[in-house]
PDB file of N, CA and C in Angstrom:
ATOM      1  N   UNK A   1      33.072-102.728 141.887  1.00  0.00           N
ATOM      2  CA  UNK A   1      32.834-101.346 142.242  1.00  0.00           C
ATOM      3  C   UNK A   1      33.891-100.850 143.232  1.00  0.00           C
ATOM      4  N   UNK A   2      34.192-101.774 144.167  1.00  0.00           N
ATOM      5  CA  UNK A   2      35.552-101.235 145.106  1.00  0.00           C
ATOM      6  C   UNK A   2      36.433-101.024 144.442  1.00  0.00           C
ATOM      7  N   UNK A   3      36.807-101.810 143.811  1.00  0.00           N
ATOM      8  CA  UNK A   3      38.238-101.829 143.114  1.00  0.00           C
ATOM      9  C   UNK A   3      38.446-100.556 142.093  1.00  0.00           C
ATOM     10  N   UNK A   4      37.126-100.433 141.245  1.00  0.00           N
ATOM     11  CA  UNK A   4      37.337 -98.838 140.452  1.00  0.00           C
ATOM     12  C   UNK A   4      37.384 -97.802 141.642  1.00  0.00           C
ATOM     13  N   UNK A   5      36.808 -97.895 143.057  1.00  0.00           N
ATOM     14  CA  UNK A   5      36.462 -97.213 143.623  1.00  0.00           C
ATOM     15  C   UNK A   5      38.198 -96.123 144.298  1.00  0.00           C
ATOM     16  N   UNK A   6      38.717 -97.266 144.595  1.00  0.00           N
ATOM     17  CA  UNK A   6      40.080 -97.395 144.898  1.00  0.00           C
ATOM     18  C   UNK A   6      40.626 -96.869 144.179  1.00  0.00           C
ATOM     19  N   UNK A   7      40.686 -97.332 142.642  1.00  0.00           N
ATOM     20  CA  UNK A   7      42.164 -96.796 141.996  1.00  0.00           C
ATOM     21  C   UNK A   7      41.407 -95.048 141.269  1.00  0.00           C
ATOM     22  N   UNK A   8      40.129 -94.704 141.327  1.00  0.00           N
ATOM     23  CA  UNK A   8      39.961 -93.639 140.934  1.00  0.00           C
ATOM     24  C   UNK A   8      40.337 -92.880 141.894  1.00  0.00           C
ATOM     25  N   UNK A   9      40.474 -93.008 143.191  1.00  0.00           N
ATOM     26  CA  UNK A   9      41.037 -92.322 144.380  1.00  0.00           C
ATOM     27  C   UNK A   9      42.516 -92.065 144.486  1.00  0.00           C
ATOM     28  N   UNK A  10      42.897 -93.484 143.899  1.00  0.00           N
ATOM     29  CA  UNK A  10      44.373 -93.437 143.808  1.00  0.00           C
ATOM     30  C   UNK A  10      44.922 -92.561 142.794  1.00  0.00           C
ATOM     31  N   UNK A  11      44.411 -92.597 141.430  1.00  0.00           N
ATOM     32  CA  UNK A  11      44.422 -91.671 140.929  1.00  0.00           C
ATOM     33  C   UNK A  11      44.258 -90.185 141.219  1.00  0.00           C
ATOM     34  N   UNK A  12      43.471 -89.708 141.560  1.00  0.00           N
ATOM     35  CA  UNK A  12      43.040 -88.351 141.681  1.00  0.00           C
ATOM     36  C   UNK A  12      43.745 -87.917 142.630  1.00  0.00           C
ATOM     37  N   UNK A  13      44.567 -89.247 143.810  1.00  0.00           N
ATOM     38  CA  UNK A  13      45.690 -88.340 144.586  1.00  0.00           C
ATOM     39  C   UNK A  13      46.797 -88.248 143.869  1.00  0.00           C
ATOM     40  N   UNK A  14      46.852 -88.948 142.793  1.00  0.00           N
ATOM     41  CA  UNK A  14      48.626 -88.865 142.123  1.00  0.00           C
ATOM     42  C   UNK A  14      48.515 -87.631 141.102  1.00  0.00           C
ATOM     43  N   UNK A  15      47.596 -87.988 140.368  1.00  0.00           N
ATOM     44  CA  UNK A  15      47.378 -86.760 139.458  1.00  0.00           C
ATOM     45  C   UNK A  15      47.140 -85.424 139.691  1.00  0.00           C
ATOM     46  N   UNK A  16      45.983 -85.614 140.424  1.00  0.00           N
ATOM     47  CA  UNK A  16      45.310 -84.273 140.461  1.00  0.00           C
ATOM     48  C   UNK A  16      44.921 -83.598 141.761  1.00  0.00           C
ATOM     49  N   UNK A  17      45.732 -84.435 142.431  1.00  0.00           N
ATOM     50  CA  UNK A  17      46.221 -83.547 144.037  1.00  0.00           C
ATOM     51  C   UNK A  17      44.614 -82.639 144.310  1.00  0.00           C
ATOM     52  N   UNK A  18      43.965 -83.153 144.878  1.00  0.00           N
ATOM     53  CA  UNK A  18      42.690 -82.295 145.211  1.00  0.00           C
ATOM     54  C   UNK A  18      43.231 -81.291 146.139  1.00  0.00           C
ATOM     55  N   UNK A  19      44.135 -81.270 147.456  1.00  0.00           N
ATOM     56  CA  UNK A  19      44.419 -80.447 148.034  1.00  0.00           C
ATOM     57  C   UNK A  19      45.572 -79.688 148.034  1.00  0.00           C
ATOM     58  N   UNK A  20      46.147 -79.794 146.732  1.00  0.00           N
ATOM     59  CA  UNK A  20      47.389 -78.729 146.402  1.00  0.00           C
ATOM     60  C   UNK A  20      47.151 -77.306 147.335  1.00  0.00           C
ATOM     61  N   UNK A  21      46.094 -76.580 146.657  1.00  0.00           N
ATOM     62  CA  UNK A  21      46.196 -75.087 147.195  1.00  0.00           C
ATOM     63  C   UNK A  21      45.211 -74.938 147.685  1.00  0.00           C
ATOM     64  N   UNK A  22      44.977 -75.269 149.009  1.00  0.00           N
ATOM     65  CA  UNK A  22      43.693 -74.623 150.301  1.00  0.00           C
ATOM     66  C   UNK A  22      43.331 -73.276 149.984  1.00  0.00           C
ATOM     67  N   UNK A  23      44.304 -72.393 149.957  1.00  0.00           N
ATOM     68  CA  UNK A  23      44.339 -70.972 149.912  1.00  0.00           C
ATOM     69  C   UNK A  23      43.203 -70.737 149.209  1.00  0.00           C
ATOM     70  N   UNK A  24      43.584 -70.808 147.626  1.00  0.00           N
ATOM     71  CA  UNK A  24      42.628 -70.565 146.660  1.00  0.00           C
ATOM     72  C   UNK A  24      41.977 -71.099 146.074  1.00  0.00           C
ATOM     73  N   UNK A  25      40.863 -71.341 146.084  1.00  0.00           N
ATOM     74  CA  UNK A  25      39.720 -72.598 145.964  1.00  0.00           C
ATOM     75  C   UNK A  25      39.241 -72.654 144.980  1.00  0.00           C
ATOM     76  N   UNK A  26      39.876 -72.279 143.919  1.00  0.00           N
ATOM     77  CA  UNK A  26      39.144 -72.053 142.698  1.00  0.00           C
ATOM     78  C   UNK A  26      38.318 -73.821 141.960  1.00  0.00           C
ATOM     79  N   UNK A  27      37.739 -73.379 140.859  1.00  0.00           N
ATOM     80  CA  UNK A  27      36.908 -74.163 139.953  1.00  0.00           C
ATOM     81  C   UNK A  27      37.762 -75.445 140.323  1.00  0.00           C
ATOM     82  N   UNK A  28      38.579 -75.585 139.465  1.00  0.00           N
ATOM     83  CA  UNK A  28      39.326 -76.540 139.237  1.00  0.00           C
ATOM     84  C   UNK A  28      39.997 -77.302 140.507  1.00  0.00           C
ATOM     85  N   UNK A  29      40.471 -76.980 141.325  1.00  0.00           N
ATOM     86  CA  UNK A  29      40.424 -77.459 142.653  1.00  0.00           C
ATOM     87  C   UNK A  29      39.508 -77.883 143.288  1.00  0.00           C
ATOM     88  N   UNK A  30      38.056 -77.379 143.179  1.00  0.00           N
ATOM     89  CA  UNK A  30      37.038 -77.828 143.825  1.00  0.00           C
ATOM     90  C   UNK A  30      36.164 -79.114 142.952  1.00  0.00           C
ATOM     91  N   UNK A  31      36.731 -79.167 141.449  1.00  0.00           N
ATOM     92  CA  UNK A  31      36.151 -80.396 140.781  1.00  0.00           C
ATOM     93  C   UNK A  31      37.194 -81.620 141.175  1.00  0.00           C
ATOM     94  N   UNK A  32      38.079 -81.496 141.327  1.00  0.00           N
ATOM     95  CA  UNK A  32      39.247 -82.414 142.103  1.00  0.00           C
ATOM     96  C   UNK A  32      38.894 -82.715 143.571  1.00  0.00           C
ATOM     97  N   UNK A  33      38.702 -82.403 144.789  1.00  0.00           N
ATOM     98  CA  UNK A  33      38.299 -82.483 145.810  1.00  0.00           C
ATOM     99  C   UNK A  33      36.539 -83.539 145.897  1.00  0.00           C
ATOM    100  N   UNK A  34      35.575 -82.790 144.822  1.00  0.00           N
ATOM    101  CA  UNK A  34      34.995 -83.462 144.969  1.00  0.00           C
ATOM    102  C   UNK A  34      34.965 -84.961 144.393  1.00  0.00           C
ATOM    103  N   UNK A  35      35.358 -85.228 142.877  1.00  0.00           N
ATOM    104  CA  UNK A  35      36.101 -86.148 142.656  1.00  0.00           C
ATOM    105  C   UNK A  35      36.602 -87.017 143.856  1.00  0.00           C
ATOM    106  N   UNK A  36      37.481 -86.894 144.458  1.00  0.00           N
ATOM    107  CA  UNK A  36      38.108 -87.601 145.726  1.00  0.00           C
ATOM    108  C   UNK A  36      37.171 -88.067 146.872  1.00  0.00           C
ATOM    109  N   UNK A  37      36.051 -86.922 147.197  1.00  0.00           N
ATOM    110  CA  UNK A  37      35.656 -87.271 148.024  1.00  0.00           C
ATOM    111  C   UNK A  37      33.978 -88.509 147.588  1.00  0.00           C
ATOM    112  N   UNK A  38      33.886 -88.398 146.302  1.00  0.00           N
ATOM    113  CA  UNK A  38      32.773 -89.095 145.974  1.00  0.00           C
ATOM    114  C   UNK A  38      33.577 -90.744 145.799  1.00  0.00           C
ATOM    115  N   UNK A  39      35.230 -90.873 144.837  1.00  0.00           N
ATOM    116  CA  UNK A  39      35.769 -92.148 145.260  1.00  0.00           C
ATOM    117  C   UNK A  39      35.687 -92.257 146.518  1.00  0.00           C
ATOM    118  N   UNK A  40      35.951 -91.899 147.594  1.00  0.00           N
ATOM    119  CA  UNK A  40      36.403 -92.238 148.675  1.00  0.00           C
ATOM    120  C   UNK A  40      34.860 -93.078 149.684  1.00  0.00           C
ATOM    121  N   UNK A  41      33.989 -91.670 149.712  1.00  0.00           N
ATOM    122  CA  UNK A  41      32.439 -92.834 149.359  1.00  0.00           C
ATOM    123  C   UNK A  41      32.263 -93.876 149.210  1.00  0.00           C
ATOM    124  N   UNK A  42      32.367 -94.117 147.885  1.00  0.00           N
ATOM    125  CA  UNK A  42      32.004 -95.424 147.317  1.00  0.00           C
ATOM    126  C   UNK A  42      33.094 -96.384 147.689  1.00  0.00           C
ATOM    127  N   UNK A  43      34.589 -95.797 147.921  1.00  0.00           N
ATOM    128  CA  UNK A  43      35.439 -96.722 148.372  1.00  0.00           C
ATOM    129  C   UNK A  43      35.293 -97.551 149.608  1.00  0.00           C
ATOM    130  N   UNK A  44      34.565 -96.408 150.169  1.00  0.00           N
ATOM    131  CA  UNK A  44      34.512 -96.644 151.486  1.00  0.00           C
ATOM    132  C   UNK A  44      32.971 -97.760 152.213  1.00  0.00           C
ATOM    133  N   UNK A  45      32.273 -97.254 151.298  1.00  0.00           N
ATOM    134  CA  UNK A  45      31.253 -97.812 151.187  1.00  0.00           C
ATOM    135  C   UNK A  45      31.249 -99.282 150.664  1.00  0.00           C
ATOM    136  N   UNK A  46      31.775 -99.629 149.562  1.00  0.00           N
ATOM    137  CA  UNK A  46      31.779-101.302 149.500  1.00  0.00           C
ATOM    138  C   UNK A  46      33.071-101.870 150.311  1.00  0.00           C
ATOM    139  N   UNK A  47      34.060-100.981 150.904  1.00  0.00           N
ATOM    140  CA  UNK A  47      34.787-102.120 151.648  1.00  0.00           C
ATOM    141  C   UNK A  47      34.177-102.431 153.352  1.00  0.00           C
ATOM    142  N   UNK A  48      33.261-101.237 153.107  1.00  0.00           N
ATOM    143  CA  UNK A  48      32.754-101.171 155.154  1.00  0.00           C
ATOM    144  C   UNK A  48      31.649-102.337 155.025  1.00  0.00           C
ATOM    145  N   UNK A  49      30.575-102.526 153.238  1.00  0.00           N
ATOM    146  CA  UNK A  49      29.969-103.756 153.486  1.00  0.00           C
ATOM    147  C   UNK A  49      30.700-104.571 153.426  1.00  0.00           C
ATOM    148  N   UNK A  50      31.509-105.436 152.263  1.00  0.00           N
ATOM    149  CA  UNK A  50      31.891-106.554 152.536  1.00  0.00           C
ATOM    150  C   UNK A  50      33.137-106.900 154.124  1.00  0.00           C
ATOM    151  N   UNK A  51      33.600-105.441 154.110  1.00  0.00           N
ATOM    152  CA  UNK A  51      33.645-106.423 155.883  1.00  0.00           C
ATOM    153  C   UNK A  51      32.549-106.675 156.378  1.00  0.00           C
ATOM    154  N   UNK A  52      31.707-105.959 156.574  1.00  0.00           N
ATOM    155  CA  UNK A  52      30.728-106.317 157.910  1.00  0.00           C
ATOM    156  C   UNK A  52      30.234-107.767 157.126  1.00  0.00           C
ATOM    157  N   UNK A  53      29.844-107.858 155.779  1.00  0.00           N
ATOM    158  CA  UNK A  53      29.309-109.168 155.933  1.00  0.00           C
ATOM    159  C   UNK A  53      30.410-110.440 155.990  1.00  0.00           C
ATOM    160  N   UNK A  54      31.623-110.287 155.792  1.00  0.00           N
ATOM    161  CA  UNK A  54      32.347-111.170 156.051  1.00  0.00           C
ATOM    162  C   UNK A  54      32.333-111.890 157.363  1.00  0.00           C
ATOM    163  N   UNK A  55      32.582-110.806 158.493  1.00  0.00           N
ATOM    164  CA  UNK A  55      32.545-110.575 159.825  1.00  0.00           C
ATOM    165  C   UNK A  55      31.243-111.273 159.942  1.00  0.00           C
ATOM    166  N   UNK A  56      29.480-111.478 159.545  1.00  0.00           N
ATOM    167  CA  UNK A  56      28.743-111.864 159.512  1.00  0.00           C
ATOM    168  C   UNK A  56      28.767-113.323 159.413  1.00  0.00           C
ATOM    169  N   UNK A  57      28.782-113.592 158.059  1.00  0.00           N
ATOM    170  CA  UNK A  57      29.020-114.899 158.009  1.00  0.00           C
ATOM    171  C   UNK A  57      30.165-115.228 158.496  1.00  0.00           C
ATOM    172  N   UNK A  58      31.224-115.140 159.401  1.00  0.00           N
ATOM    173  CA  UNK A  58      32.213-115.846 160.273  1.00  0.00           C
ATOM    174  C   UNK A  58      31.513-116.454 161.941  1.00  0.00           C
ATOM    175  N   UNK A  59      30.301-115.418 161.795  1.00  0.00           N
ATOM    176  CA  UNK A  59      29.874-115.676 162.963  1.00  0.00           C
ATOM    177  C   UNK A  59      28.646-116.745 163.007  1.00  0.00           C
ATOM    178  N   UNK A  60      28.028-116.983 161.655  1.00  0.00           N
ATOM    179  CA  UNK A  60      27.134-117.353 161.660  1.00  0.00           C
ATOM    180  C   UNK A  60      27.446-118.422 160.148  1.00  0.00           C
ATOM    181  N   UNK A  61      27.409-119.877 160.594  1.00  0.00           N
ATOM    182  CA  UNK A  61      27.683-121.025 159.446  1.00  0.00           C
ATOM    183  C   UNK A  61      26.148-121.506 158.968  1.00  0.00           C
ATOM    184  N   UNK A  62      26.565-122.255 157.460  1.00  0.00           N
ATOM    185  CA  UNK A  62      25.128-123.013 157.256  1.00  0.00           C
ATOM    186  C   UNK A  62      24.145-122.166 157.058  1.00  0.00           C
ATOM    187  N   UNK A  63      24.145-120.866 156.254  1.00  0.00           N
ATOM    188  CA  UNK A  63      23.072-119.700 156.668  1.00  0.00           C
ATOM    189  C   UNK A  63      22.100-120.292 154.869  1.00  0.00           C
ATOM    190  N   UNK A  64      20.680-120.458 155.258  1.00  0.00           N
ATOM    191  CA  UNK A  64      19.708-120.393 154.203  1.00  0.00           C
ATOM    192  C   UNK A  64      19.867-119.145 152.915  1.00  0.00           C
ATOM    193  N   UNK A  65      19.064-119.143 152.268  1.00  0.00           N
ATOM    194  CA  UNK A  65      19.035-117.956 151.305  1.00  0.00           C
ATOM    195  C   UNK A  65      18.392-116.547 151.831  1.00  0.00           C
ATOM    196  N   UNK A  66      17.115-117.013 152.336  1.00  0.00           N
ATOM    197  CA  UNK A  66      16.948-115.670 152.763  1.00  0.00           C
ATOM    198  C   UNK A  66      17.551-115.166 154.102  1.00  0.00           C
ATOM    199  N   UNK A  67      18.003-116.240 154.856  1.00  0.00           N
ATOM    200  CA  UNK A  67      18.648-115.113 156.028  1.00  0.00           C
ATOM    201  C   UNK A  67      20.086-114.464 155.422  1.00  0.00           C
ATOM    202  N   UNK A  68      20.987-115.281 154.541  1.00  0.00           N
ATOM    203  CA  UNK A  68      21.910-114.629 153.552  1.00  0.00           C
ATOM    204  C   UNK A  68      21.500-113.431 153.055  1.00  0.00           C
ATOM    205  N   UNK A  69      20.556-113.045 152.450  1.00  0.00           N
ATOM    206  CA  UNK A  69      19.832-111.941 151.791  1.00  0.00           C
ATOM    207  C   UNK A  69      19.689-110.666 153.108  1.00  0.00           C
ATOM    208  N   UNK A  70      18.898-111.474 154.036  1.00  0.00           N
ATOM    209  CA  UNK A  70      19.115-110.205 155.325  1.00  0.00           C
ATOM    210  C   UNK A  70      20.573-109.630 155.921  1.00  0.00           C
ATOM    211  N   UNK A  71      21.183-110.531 155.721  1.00  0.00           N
ATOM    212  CA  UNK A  71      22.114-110.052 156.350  1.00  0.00           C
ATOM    213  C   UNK A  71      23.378-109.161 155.189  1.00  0.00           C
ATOM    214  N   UNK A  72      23.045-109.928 153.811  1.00  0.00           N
ATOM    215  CA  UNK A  72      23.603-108.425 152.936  1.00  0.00           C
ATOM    216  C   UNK A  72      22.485-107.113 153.164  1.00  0.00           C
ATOM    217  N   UNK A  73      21.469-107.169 153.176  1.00  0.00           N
ATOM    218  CA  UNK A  73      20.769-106.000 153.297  1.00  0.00           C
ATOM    219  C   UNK A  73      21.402-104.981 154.429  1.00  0.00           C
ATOM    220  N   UNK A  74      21.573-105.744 155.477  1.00  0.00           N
ATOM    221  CA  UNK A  74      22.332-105.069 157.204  1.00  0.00           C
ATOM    222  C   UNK A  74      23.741-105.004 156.984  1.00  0.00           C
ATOM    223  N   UNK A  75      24.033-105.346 156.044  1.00  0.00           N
ATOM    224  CA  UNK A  75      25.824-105.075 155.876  1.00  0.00           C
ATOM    225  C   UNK A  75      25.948-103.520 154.967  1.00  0.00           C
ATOM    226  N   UNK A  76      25.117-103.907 153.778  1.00  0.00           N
ATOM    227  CA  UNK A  76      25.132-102.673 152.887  1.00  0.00           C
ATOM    228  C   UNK A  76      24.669-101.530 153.323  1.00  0.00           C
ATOM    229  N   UNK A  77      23.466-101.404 153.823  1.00  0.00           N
ATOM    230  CA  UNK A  77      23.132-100.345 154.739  1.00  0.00           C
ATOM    231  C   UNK A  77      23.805 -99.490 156.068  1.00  0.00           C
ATOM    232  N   UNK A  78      24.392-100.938 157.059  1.00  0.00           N
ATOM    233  CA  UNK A  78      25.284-100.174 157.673  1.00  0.00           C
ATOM    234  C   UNK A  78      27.284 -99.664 157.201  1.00  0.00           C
ATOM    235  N   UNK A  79      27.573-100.178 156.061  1.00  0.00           N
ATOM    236  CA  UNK A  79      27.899-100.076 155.468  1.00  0.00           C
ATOM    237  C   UNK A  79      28.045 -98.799 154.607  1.00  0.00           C
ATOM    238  N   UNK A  80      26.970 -98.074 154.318  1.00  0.00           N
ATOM    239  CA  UNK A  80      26.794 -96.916 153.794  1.00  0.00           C
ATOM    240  C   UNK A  80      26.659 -95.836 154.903  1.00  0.00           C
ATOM    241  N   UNK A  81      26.233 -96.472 155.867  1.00  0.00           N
ATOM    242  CA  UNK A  81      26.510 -95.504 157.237  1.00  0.00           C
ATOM    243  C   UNK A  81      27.549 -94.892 157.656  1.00  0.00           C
ATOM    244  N   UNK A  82      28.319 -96.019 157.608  1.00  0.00           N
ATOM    245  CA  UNK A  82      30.063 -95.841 158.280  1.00  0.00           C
ATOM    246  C   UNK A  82      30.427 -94.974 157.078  1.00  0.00           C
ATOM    247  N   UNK A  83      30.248 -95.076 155.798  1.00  0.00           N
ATOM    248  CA  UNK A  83      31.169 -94.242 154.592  1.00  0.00           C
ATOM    249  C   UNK A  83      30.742 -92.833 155.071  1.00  0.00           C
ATOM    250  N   UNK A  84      29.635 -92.566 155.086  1.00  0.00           N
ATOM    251  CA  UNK A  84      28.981 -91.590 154.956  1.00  0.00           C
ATOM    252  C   UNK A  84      28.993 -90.688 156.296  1.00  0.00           C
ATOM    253  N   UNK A  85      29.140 -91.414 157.620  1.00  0.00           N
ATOM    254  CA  UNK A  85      29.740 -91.262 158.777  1.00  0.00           C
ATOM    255  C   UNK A  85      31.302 -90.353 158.386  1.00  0.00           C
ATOM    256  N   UNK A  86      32.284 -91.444 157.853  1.00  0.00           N
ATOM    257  CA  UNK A  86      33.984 -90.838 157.571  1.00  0.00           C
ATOM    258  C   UNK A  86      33.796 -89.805 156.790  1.00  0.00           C
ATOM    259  N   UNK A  87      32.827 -89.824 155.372  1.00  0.00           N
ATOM    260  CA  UNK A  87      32.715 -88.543 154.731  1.00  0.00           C
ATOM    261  C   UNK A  87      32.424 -87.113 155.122  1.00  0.00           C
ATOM    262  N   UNK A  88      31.882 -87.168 156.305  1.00  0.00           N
ATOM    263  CA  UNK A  88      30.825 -85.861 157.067  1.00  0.00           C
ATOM    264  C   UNK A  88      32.059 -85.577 157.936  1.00  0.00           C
ATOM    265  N   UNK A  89      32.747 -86.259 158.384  1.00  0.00           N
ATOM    266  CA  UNK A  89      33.435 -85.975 159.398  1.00  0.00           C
ATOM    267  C   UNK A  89      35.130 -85.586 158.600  1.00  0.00           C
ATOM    268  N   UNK A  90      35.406 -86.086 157.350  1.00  0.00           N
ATOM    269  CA  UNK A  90      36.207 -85.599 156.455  1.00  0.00           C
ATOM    270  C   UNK A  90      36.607 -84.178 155.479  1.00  0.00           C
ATOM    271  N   UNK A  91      34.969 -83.644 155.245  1.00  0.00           N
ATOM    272  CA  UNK A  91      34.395 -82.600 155.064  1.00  0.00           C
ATOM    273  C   UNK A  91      34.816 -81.663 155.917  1.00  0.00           C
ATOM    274  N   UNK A  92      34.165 -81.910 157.373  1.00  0.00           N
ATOM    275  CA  UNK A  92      34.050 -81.304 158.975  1.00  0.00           C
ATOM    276  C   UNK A  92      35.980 -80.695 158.536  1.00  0.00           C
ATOM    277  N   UNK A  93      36.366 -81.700 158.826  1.00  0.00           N
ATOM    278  CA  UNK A  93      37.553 -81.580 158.659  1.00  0.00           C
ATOM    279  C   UNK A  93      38.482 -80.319 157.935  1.00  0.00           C
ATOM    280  N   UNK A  94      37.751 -80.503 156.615  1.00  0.00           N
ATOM    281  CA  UNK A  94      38.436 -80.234 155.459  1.00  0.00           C
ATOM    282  C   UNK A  94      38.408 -77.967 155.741  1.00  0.00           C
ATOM    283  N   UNK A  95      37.091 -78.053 156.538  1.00  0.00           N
ATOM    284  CA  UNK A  95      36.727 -76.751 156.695  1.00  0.00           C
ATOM    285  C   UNK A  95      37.228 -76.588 157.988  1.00  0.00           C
ATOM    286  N   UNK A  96      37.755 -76.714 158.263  1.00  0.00           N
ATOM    287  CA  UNK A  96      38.435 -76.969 160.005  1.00  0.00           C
ATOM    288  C   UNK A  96      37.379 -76.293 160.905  1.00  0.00           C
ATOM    289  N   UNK A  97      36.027 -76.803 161.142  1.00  0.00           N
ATOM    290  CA  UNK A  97      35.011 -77.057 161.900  1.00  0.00           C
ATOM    291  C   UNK A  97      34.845 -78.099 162.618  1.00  0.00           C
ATOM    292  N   UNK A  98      35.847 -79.231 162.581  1.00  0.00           N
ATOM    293  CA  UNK A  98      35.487 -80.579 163.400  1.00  0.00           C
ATOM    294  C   UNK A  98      36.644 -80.221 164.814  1.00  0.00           C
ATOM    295  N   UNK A  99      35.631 -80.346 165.391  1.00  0.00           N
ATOM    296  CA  UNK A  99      36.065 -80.287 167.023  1.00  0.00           C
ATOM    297  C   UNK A  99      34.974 -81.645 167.665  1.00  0.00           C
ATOM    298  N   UNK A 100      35.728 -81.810 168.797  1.00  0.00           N
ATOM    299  CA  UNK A 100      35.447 -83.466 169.283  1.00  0.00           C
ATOM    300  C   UNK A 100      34.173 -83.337 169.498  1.00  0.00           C
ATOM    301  N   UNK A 101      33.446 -82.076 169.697  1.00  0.00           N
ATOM    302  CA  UNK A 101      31.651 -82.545 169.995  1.00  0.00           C
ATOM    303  C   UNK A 101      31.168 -82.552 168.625  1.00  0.00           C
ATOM    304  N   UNK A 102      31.348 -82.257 168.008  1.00  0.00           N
ATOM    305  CA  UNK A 102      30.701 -81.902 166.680  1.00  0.00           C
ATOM    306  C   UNK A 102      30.950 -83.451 165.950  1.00  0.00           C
ATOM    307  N   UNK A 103      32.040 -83.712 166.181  1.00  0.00           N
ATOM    308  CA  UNK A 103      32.430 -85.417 165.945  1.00  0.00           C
ATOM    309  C   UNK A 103      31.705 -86.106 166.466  1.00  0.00           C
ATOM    310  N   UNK A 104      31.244 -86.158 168.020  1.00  0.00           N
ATOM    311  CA  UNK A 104      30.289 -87.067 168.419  1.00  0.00           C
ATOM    312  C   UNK A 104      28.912 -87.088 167.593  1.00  0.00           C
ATOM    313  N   UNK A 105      28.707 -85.484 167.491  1.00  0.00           N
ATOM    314  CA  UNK A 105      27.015 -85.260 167.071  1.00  0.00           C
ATOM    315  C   UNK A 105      27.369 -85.991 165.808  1.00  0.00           C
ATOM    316  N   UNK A 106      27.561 -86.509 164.972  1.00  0.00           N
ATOM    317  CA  UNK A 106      28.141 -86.826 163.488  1.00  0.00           C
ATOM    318  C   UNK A 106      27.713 -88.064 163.635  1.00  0.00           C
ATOM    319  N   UNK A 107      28.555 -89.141 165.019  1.00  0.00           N
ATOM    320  CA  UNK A 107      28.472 -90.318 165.017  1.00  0.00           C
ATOM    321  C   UNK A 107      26.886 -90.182 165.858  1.00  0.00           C
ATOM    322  N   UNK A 108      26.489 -89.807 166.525  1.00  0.00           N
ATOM    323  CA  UNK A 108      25.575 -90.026 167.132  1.00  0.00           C
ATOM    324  C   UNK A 108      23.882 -89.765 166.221  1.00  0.00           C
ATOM    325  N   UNK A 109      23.787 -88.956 165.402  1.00  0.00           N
ATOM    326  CA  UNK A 109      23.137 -88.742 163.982  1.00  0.00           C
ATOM    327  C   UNK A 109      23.139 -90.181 163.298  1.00  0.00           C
ATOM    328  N   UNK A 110      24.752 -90.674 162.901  1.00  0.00           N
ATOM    329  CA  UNK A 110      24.294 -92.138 162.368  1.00  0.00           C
ATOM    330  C   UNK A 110      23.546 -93.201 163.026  1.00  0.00           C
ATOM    331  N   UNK A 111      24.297 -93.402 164.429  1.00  0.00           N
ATOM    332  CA  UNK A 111      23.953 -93.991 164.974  1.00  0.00           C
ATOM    333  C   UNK A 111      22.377 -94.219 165.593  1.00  0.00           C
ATOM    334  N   UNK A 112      21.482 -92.827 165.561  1.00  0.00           N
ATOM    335  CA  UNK A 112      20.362 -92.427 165.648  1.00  0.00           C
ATOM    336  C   UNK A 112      19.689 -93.288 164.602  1.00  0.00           C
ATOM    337  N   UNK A 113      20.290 -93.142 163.260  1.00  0.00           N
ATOM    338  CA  UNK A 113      19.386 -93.509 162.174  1.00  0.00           C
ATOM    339  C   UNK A 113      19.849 -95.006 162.296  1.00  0.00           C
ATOM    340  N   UNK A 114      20.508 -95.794 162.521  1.00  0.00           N
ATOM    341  CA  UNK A 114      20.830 -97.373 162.912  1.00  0.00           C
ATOM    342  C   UNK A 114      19.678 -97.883 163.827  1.00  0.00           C
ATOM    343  N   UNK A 115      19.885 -97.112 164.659  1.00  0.00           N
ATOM    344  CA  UNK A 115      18.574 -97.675 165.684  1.00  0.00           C
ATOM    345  C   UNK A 115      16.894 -97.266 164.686  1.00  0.00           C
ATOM    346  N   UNK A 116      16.782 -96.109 164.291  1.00  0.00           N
ATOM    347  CA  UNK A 116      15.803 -96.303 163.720  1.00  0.00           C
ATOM    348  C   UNK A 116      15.313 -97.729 163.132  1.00  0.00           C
ATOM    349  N   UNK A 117      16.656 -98.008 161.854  1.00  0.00           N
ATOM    350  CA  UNK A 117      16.077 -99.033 160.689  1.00  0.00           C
ATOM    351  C   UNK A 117      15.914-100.098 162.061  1.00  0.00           C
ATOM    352  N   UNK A 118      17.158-100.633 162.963  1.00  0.00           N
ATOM    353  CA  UNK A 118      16.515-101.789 163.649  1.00  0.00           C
ATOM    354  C   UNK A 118      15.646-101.783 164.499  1.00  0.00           C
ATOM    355  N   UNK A 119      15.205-100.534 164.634  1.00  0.00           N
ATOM    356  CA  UNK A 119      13.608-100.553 165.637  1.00  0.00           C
ATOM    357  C   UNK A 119      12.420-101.356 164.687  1.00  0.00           C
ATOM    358  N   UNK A 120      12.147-100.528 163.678  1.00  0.00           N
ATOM    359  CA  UNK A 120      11.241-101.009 162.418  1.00  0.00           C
ATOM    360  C   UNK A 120      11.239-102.665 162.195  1.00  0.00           C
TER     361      UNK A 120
END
């Protein structure tokens, strides 16, 4: 899934330039943009898990099955955080609305919902 994730990104910047013309936002520009930004997601999303669980098991040897299992569960999840974190704040971006508080509130929203799942 990374790897399509990647080269459909790579693609859609060689080809189909999502941000050629800001100016005029038409149809076709805006099916390109989103395109990009849904690879970039998912790109982003399986490389933020398998680091974190790499980073996991480096720290932790000899791991059973089910604590293996927990700890992909806490990789993928936070994992989808961080994508989804860069995406909001890429967006922010894209509309030139991201100013440094609005960046914090972004990370601090994820980070809100992190503490949730590990309160539970």
């Amino acid at each position: 899934m990374v790897v399509v994730s990647f080269f459909l990104m790579l693609v859609t910047l060689v080809f189909l330039s999502p941000y050629s013309d800001p100016e005029s936002f038409r149809q076709s520009v805006a099916l390109n943009v989103i395109i990009f930004e849904v690879s970039l997601f998912f790109a982003l999303f399986g490389g933020f898990s398998l680091l974190l669980f790499w980073i996991r098991t480096l720290k932790t040897k000899g791991l059973r099955r089910k604590e293996l299992d927990s700890l992909t569960g806490i990789s993928v999840r936070q994992g989808f955080l961080l994508a989804l974190m860069v995406l909001i704040l890429l967006i922010m971006q894209s509309f030139q609305v991201l100013v440094w508080w609005d960046g914090l509130l972004a990370v601090g929203a994820v980070i809100m919902v992190e503490l949730y799942f590990l309160a539970r």
